[in-house]
C-alpha atoms as a PDB file:
ATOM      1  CA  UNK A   1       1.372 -10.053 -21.197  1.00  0.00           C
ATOM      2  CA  UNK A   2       2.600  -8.517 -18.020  1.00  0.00           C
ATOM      3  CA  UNK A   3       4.832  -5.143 -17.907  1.00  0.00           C
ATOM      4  CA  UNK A   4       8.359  -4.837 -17.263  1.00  0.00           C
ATOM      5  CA  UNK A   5       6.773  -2.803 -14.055  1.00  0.00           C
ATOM      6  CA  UNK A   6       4.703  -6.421 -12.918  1.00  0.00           C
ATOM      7  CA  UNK A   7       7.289  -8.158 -13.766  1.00  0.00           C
ATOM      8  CA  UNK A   8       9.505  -6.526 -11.356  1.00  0.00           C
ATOM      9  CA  UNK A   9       7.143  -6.462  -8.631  1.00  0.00           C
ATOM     10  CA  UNK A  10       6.872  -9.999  -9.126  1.00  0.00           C
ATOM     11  CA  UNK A  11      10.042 -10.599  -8.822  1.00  0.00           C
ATOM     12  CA  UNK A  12      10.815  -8.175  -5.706  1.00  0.00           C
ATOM     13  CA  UNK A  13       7.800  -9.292  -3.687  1.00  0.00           C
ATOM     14  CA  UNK A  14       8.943 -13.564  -4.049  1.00  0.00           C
ATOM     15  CA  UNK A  15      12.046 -12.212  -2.423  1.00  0.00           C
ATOM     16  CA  UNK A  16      10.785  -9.954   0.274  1.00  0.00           C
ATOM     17  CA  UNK A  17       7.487 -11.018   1.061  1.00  0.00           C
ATOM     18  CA  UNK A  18       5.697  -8.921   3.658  1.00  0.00           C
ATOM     19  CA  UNK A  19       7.644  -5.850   2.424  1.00  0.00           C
ATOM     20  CA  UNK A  20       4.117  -3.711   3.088  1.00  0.00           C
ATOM     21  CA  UNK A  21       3.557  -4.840   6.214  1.00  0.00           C
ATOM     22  CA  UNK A  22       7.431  -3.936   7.692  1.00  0.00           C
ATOM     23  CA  UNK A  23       6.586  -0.507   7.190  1.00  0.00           C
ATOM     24  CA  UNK A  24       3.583   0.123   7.698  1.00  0.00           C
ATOM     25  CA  UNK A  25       1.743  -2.533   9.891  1.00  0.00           C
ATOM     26  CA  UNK A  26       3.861  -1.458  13.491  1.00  0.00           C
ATOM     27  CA  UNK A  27       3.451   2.541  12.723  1.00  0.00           C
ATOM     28  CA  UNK A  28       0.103   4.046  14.456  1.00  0.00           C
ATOM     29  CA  UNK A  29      -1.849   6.446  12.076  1.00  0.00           C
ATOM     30  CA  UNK A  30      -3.312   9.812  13.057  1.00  0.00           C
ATOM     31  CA  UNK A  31      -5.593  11.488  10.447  1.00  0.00           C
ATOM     32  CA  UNK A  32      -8.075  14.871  11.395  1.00  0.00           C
ATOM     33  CA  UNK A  33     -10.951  12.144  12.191  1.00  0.00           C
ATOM     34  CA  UNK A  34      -9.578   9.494  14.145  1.00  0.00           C
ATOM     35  CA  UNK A  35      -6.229   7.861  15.471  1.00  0.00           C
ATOM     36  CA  UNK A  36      -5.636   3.706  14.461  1.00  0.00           C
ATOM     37  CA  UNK A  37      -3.227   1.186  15.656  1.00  0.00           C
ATOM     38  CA  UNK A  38      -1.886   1.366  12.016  1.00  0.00           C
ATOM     39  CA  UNK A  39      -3.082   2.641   7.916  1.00  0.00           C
ATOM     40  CA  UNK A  40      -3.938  -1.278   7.909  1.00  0.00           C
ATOM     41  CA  UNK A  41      -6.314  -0.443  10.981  1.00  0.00           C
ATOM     42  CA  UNK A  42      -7.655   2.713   8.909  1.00  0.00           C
ATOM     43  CA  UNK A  43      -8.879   0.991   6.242  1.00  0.00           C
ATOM     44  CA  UNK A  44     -10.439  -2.000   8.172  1.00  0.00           C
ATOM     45  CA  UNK A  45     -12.404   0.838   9.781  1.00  0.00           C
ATOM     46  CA  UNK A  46     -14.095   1.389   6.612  1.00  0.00           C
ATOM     47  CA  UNK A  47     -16.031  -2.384   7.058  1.00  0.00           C
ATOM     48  CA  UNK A  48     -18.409  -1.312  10.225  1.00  0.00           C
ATOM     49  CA  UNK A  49     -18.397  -4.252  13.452  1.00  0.00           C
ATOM     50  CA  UNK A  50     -21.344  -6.532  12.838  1.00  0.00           C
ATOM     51  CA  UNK A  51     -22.561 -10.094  12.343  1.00  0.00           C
ATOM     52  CA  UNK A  52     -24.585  -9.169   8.917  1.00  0.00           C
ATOM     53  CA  UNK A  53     -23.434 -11.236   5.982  1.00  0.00           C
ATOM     54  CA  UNK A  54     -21.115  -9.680   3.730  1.00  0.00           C
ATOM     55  CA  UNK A  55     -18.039 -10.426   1.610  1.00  0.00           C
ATOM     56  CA  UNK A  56     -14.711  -8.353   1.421  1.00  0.00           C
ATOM     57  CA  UNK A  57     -11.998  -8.711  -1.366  1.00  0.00           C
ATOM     58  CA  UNK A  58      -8.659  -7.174  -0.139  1.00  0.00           C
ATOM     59  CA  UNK A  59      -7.567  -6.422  -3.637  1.00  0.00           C
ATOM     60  CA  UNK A  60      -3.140  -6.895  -3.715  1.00  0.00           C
ATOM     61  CA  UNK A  61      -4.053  -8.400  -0.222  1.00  0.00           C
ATOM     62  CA  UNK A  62       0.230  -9.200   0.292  1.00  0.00           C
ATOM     63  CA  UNK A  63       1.098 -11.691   3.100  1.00  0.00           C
ATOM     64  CA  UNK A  64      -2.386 -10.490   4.583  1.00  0.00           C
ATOM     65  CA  UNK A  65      -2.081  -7.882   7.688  1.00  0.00           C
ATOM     66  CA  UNK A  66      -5.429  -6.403   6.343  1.00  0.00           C
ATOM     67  CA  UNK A  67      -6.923  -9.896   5.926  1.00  0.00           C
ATOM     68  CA  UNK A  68      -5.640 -10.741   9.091  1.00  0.00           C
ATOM     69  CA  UNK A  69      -7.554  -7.797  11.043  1.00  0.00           C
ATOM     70  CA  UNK A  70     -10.371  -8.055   9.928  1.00  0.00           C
ATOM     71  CA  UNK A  71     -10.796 -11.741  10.385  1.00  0.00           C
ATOM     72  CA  UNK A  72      -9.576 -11.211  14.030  1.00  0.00           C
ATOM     73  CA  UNK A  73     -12.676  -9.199  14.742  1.00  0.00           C
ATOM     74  CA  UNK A  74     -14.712 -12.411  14.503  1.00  0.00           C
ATOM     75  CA  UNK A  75     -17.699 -11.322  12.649  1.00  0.00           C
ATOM     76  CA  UNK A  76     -19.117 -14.657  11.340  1.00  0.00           C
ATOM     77  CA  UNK A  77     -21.112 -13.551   8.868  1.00  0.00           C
ATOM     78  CA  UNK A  78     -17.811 -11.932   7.147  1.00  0.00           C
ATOM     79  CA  UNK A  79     -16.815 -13.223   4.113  1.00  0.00           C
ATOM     80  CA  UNK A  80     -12.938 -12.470   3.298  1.00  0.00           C
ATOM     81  CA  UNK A  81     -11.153 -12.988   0.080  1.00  0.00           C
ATOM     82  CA  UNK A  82      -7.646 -11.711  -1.063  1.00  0.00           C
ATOM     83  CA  UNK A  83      -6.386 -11.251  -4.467  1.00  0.00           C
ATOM     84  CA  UNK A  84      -2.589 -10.809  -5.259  1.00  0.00           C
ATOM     85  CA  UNK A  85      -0.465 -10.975  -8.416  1.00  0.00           C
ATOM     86  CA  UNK A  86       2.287 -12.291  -6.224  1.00  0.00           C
ATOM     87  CA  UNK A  87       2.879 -16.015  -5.335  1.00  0.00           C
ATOM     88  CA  UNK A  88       5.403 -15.387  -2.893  1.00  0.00           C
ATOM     89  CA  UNK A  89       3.010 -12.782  -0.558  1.00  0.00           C
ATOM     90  CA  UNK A  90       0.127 -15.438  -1.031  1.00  0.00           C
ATOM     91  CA  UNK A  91       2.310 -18.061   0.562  1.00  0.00           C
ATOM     92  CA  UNK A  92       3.379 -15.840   3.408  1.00  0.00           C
ATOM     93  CA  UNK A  93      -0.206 -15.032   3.589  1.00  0.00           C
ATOM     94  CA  UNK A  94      -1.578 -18.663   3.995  1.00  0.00           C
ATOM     95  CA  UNK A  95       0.843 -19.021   6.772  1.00  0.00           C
ATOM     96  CA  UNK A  96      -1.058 -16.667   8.554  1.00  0.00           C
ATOM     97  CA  UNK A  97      -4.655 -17.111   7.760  1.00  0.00           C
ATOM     98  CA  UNK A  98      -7.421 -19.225   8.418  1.00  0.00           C
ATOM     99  CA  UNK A  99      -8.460 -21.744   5.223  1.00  0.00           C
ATOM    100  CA  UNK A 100     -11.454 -19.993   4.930  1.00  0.00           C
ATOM    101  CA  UNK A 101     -10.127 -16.914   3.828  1.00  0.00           C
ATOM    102  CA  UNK A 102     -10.338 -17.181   0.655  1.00  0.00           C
ATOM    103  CA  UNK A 103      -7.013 -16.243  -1.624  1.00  0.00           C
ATOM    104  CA  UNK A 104      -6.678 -16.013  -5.261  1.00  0.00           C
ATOM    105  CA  UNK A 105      -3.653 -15.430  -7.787  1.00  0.00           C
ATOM    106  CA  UNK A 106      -4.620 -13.258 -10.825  1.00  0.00           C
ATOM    107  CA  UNK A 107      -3.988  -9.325 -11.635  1.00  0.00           C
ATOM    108  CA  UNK A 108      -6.270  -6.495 -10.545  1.00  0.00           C
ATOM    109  CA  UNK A 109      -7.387  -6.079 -14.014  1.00  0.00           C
ATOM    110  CA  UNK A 110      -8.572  -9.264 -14.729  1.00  0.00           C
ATOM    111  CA  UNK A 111     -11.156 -10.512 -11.871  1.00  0.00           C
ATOM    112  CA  UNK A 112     -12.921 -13.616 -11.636  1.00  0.00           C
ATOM    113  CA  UNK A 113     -15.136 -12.833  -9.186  1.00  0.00           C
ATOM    114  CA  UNK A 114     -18.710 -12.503 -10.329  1.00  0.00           C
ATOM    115  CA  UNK A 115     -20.334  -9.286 -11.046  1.00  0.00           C
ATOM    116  CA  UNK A 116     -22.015  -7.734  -7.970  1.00  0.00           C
ATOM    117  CA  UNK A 117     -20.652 -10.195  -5.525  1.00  0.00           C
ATOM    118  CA  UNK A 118     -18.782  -8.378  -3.466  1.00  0.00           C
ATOM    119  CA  UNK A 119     -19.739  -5.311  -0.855  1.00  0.00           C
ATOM    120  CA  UNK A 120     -16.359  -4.087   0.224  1.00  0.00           C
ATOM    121  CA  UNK A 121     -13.274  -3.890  -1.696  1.00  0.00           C
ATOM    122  CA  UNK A 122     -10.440  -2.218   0.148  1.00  0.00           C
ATOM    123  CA  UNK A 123      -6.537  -1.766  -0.828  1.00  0.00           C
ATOM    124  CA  UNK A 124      -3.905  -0.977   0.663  1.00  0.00           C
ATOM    125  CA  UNK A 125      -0.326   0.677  -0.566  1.00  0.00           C
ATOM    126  CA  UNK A 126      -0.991  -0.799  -4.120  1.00  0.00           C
ATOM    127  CA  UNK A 127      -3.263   1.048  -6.458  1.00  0.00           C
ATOM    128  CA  UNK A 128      -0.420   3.473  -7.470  1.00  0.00           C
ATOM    129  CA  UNK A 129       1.642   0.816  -8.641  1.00  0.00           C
ATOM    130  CA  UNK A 130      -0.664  -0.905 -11.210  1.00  0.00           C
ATOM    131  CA  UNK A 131      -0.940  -1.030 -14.843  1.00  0.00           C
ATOM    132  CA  UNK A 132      -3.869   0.240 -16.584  1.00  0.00           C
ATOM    133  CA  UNK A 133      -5.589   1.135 -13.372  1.00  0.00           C
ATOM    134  CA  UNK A 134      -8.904   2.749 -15.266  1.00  0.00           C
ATOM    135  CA  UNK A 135      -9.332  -0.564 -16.284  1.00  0.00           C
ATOM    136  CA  UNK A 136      -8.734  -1.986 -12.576  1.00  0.00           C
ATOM    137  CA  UNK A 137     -11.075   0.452 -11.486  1.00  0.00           C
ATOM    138  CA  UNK A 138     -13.640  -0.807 -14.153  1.00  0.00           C
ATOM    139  CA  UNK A 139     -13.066  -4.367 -12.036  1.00  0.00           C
ATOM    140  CA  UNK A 140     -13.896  -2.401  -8.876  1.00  0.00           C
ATOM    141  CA  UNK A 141     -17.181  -1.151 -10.047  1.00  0.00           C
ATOM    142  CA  UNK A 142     -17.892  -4.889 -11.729  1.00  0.00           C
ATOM    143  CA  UNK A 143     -17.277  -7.011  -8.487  1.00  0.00           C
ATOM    144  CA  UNK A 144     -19.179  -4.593  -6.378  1.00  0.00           C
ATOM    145  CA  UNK A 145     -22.804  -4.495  -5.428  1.00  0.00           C
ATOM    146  CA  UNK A 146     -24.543  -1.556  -6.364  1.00  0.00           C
ATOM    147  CA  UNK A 147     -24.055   0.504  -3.024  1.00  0.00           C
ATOM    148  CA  UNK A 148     -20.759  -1.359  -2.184  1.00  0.00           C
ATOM    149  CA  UNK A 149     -17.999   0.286  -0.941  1.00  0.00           C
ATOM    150  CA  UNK A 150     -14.759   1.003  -2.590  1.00  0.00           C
ATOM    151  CA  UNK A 151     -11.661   2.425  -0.089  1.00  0.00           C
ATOM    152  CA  UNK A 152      -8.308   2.247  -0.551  1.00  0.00           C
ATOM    153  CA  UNK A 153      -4.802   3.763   0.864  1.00  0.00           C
ATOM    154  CA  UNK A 154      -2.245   5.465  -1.456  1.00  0.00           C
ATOM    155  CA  UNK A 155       0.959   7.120  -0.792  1.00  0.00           C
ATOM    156  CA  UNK A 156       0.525  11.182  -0.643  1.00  0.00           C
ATOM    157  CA  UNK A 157       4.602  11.859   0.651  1.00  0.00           C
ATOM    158  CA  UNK A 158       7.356   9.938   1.080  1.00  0.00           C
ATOM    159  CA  UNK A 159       9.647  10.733   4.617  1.00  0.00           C
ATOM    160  CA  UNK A 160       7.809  13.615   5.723  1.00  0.00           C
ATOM    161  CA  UNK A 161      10.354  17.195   7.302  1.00  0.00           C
ATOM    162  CA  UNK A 162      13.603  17.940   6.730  1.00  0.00           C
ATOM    163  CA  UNK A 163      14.725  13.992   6.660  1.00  0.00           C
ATOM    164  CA  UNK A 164      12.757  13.553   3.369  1.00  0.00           C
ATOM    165  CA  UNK A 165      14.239  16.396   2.185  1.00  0.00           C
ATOM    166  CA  UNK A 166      18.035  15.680   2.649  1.00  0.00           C
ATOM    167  CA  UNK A 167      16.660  11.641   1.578  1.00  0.00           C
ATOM    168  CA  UNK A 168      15.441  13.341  -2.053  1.00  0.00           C
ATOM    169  CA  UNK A 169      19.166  15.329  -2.345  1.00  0.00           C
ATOM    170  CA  UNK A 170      20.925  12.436  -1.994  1.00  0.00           C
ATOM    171  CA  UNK A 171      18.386  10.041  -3.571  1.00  0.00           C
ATOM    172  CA  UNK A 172      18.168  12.209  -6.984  1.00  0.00           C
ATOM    173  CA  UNK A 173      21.704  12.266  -7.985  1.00  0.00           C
ATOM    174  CA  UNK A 174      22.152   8.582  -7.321  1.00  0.00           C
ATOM    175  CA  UNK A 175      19.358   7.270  -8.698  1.00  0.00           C
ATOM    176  CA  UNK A 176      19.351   9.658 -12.311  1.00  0.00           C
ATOM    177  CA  UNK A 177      23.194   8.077 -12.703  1.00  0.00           C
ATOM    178  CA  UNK A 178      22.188   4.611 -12.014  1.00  0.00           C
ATOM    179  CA  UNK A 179      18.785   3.446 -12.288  1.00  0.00           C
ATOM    180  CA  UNK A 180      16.785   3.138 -15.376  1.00  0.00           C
ATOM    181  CA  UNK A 181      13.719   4.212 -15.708  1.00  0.00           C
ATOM    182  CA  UNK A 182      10.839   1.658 -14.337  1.00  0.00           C
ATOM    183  CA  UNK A 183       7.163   3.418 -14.852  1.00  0.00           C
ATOM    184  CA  UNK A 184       5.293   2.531 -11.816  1.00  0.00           C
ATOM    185  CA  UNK A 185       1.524   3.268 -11.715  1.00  0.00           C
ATOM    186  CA  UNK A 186      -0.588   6.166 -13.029  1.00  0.00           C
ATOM    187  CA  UNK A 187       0.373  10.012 -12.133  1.00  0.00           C
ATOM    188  CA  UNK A 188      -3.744  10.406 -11.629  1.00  0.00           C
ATOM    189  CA  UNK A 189      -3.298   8.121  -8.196  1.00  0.00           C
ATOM    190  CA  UNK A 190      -1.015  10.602  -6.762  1.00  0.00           C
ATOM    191  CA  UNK A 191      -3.194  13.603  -6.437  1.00  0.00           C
ATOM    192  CA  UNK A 192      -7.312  14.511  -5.103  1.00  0.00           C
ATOM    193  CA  UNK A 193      -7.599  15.614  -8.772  1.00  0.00           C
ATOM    194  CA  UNK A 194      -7.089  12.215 -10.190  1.00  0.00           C
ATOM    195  CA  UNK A 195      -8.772  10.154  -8.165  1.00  0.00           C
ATOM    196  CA  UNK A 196     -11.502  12.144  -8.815  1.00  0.00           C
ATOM    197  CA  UNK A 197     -11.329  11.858 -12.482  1.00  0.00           C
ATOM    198  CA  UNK A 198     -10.763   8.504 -12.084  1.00  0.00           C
ATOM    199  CA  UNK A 199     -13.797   7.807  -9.930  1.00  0.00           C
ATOM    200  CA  UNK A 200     -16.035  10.082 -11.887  1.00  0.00           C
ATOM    201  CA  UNK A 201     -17.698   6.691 -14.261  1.00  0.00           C
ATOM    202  CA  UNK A 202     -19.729   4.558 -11.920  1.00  0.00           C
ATOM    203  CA  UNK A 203     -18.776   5.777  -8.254  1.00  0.00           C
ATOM    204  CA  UNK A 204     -20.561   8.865  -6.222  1.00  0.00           C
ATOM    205  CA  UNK A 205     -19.627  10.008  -2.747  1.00  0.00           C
ATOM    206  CA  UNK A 206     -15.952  10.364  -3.318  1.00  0.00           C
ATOM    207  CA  UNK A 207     -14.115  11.627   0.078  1.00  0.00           C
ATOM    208  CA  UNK A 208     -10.795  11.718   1.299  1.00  0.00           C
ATOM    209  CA  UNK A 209      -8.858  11.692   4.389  1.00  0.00           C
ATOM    210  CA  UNK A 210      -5.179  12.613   5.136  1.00  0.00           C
ATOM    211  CA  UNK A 211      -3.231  10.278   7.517  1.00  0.00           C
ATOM    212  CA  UNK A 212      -0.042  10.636   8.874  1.00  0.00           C
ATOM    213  CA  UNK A 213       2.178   8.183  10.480  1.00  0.00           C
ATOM    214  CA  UNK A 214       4.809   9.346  12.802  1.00  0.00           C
ATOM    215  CA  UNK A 215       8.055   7.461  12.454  1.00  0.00           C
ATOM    216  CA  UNK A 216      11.803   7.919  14.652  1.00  0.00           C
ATOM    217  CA  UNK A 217      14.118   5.968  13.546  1.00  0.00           C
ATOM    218  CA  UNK A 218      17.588   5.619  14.172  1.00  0.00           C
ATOM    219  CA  UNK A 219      19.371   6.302  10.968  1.00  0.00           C
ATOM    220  CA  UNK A 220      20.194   2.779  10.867  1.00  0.00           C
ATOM    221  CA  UNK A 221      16.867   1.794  11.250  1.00  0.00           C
ATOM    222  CA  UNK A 222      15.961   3.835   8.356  1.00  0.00           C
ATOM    223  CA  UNK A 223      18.580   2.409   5.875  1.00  0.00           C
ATOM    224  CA  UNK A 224      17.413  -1.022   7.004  1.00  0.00           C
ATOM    225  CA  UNK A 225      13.687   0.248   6.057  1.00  0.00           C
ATOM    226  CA  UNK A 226      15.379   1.669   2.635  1.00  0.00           C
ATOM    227  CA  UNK A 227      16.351  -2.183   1.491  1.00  0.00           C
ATOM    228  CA  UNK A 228      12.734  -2.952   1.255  1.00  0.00           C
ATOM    229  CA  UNK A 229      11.869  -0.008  -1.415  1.00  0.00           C
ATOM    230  CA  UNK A 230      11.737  -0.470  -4.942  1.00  0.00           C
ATOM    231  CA  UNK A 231      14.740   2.180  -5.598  1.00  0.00           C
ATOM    232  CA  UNK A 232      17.160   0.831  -3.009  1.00  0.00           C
ATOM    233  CA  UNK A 233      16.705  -2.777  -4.190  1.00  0.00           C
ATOM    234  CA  UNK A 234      16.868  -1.919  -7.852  1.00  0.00           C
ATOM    235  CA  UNK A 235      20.497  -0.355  -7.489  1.00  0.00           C
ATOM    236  CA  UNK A 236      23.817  -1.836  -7.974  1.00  0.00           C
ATOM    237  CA  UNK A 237      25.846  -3.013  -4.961  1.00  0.00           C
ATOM    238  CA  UNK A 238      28.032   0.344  -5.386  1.00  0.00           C
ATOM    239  CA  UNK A 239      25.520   2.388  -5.902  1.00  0.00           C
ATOM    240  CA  UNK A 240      23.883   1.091  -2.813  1.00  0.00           C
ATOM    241  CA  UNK A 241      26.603   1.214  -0.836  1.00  0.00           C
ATOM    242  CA  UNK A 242      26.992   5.269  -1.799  1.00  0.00           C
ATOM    243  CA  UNK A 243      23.583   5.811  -0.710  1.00  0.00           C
ATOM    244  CA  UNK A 244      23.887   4.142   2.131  1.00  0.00           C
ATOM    245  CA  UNK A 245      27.082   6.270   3.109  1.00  0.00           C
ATOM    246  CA  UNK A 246      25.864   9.236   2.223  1.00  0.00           C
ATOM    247  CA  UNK A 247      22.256   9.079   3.907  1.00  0.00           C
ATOM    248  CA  UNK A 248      24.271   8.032   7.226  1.00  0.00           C
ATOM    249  CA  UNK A 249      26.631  10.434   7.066  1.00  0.00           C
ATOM    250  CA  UNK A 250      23.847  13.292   6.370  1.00  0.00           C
ATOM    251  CA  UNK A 251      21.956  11.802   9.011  1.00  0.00           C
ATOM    252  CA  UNK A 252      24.403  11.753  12.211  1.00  0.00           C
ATOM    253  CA  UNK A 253      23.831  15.743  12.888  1.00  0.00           C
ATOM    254  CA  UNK A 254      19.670  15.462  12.618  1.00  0.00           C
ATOM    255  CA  UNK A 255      19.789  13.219  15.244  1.00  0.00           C
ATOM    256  CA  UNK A 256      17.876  14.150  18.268  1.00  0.00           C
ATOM    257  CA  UNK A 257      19.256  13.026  21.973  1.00  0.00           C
ATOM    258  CA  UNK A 258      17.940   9.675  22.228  1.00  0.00           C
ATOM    259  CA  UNK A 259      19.843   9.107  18.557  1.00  0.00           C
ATOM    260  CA  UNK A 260      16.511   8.552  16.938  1.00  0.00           C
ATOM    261  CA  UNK A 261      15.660  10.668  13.355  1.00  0.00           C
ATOM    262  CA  UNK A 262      11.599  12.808  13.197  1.00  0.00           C
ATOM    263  CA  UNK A 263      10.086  11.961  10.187  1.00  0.00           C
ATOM    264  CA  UNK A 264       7.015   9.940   8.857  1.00  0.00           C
ATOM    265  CA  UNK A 265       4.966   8.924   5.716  1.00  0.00           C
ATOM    266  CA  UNK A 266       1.749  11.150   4.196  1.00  0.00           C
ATOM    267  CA  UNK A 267      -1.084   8.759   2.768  1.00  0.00           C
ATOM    268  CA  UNK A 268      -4.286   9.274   1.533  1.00  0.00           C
ATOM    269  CA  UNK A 269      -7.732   7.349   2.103  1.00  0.00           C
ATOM    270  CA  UNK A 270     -10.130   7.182  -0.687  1.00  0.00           C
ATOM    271  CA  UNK A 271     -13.769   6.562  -0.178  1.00  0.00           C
ATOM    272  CA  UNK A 272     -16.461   6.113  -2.585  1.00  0.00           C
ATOM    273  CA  UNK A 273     -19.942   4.032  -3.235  1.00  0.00           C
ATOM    274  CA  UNK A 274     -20.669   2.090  -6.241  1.00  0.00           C
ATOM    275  CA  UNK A 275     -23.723   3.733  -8.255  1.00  0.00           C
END
């Protein structure tokens, strides 16, 4: 039976579809290796150019900006396959894609892809938010080849600089006085440490990479940004109103000349081979 947690992210992802790709698909991504257009460009860099055959499985694909990148390059021998829990993303992702990218509706934890049929599985923004995930990781290891490649991009910090800071004073407060608690994900994903624990059964070569997106926003820009996060939609119409008051109002004086805000997003690229 699905969580409270999936059932929620059912729920918020039929009404805001493409939520993923609004924040980060238009942000470029510097890391200590390389810069990309976006995180989505980052993690397509982890399937190398080339016309050998192979298949991919973006695993909680969304409306398909990762799909959609990697099916741009034109590699023929490519084959692409997405797998979300979410109808609505799936929809806005067939809008998008060519038929034969290949989409399917089911959970990360239960597959149906046969084992060893797949050489790449990448995700992005979504690991950190499942149920169970040692036993999505157990999928991982199944669908993959012995050799394949397993990559992924999770959140490491949330509004980088003094803006995330003033965000978390006036986030805390409002959200301990009016939002219950939803459990999202496993603590492990948020750290080197658990990853590696979590990767230590049936994957070698673990490495990670820091990225950072810049992001300057006005502060209006930001709230607008704000109503397609879990918190802000989960709040009461008062409650987000407050927030929204008190974020612009904190705001106005960090404002540099051209009105725009400096902050940005952490994340963290995970790397590892299938033994």
């Amino acid at each position: 039976m699905a969580s409270h947690a999936e059932i929620y992210l059912k729920d918020f992802h039929l009404r805001r579809a493409g939520a993923t790709r609004r924040a980060y698909g238009n942000h470029p991504a510097r890391s200590t290796l390389a810069e990309y257009p976006s995180s989505y460009h980052a993690l397509a860099e982890r399937v190398p150019n080339g016309e050998m055959s192979r298949t991919v499985l973006d695993l909680a694909c969304g409306d398909g900006p990762l799909l959609q990148i990697l099916n741009d390059r034109g590699d023929a021998g490519t084959k692409l396959i997405g797998i979300d829990m979410s109808d609505g993303e799936l929809s806005a992702a067939r809008a998008v894609l060519p038929q034969d990218v290949r989409l399917i509706n089911e959970r990360a934890q239960e597959l149906s892809l046969n084992t060893g049929s797949v050489d790449y599985v990448l995700s992005h923004m979504a690991l950190m938010l499942m149920d169970d995930i040692e036993q999505v990781i157990r999928e991982i290891h199944r669908v993959l080849r012995k050799g394949g490649s397993f990559s992924t991009v999770v959140g490491r910090a949330f509004l980088t600089g003094e803006v995330g800071e003033v965000f978390l004073d006036i986030f805390r407060p409002i959200a301990k006085a009016n939002l219950t608690h939803l459990p999202l994900g496993d603590a492990r994903t948020r750290s080197e440490a658990g990853w590696s624990e979590l990767l230590q059964h049936g994957f070698v070569n673990v490495v990670f990479e820091d990225i950072e997106i810049d992001w300057t926003p006005t502060p209006e820009q930001l709230w607008l940004d704000m109503l397609d996060t879990y918190d802000a939609d989960r709040m009461s119409e008062t409650a987000r109103a407050q927030f929204k008051s008190e974020l612009l109002s904190a705001f106005a004086p960090m404002r540099r000349e051209d009105g725009t805000l400096k902050t940005g997003w952490g994340l963290r690229l995970i790397q590892a081979s299938a033994a």
